[in-house]
Each structure stands twice: as C-alpha cells, then as structure tokens.
Protein backbone atom coordinates (compact mmCIF):
# COMPACT_ATOMS: atom_id res chain seq x y z
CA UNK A 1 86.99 71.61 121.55
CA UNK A 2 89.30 71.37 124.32
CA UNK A 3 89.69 74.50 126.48
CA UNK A 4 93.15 75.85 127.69
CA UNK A 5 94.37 77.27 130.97
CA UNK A 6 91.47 77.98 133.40
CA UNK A 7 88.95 77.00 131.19
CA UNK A 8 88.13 80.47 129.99
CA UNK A 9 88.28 81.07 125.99
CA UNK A 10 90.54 84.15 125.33
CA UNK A 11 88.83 87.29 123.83
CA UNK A 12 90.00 89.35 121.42
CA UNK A 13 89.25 92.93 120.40
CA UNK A 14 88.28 93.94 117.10
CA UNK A 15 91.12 96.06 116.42
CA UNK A 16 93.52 93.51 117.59
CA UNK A 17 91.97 90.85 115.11
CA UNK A 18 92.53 92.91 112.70
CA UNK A 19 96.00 94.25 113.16
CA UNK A 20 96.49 90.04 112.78
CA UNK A 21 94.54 89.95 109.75
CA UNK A 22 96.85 92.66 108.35
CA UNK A 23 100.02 91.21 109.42
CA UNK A 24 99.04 88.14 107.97
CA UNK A 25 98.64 89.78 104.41
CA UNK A 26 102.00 91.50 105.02
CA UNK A 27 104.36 88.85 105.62
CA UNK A 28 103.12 86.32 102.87
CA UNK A 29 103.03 83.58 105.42
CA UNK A 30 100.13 81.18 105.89
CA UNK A 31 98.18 82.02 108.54
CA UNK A 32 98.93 78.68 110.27
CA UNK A 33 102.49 79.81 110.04
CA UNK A 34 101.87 83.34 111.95
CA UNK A 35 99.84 80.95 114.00
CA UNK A 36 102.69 78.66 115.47
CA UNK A 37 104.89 81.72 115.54
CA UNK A 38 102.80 82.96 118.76
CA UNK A 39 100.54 86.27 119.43
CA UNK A 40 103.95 87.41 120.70
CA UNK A 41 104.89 88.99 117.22
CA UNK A 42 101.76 90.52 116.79
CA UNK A 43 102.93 92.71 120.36
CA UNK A 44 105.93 93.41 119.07
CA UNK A 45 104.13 94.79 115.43
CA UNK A 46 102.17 96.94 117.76
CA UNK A 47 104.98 98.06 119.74
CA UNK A 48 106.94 98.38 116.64
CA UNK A 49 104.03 100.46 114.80
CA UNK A 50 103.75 103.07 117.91
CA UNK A 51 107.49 103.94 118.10
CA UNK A 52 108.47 101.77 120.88
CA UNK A 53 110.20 98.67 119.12
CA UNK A 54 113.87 98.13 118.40
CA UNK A 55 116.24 100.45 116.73
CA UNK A 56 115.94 99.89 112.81
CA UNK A 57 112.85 97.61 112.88
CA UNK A 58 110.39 98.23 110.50
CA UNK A 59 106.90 99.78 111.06
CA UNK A 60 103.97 97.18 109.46
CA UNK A 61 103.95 100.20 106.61
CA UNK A 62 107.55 100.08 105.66
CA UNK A 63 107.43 96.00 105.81
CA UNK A 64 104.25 96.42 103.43
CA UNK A 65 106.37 99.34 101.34
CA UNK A 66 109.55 97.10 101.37
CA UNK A 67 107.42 94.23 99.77
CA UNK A 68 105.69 96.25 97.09
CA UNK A 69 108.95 97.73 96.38
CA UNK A 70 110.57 94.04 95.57
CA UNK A 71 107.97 92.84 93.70
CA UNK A 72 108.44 95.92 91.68
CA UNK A 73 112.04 95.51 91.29
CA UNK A 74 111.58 91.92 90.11
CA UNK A 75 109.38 92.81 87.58
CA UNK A 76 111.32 95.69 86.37
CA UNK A 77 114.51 92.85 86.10
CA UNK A 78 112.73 90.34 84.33
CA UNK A 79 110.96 93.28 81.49
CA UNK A 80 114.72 94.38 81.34
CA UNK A 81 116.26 90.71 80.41
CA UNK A 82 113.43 90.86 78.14
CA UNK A 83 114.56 93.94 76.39
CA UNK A 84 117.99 92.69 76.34
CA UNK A 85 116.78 89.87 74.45
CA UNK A 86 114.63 91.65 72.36
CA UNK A 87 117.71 93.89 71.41
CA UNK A 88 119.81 91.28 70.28
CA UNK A 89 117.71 89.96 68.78
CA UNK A 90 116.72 92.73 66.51
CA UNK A 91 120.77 93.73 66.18
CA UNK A 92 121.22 89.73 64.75
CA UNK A 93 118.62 90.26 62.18
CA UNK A 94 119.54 93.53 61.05
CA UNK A 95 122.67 91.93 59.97
C-alpha cells in the first residue's frame, strides 16, 4: 500500500473511529460514500454535537431522531392507503 504525505500512516483514536462508525449508520450512505466526502464532516458532526456548529444544524441525535421519525411516517402513510382501501372496499360490498 502506498503511503501518503510524509510517509507516516495517520492514527486514529478509538472514540473518533467510532463517532465515524456512527455517522455512517446515521446518514444511510455507504461508507465509501462518507469516505470520498472527507474526515472534514466528521469535524463538523463533532463540532455540531458539542454546541459549536451552525445555527439550526442538527446534532447526530436529532439527524438519527429525524430519520426514525420518517421512516415512521412512511409507514404510518402506506397502513393508512391501506385502510382506505380496505374501507372501500368493505362499503362496495356492503352494497
């Protein structure tokens, strides 16, 4: 394997790997996609996390929150379609 830069391999702590590991699971990207989109993001998480990120920008909880809340909404669409469905059907053969 080639070695970057000075020819020192970068270390990591085990916190940091897995604050990465975490933000992986949270944004539903691949983990060559977090990859190409630099170790910069996982800074700004942190920075985000402890108070010190932009205005507005969500903590790594309320990202994980917002997610869990969508999938819930979805579901709760689709099993309310269904019971629309279900309804007329059961009004058409009542008839």
């Amino acid at each position: 394997m080639e070695k970057h830069g000075g020819g020192k391999r970068r270390t990591f702590s085990a916190e940091y790997k897995a604050e990465a590991v975490r933000l992986v699971g949270a944004s539903g990207k691949r983990v060559g996609a977090i990859a190409r989109d630099g170790l910069a993001a996982l800074g700004t998480a942190g920075k985000i996390d402890a108070g010190r990120g932009p205005t507005g920008a969500l903590t790594t909880g309320e990202r994980e929150e917002l997610g869990q809340l969508r999938r819930e909404n979805q579901r709760l669409r689709m099993e309310r379609e269904i019971l629309k469905k279900a309804t007329a059907f059961c009004a058409r053969e009542s008839v």
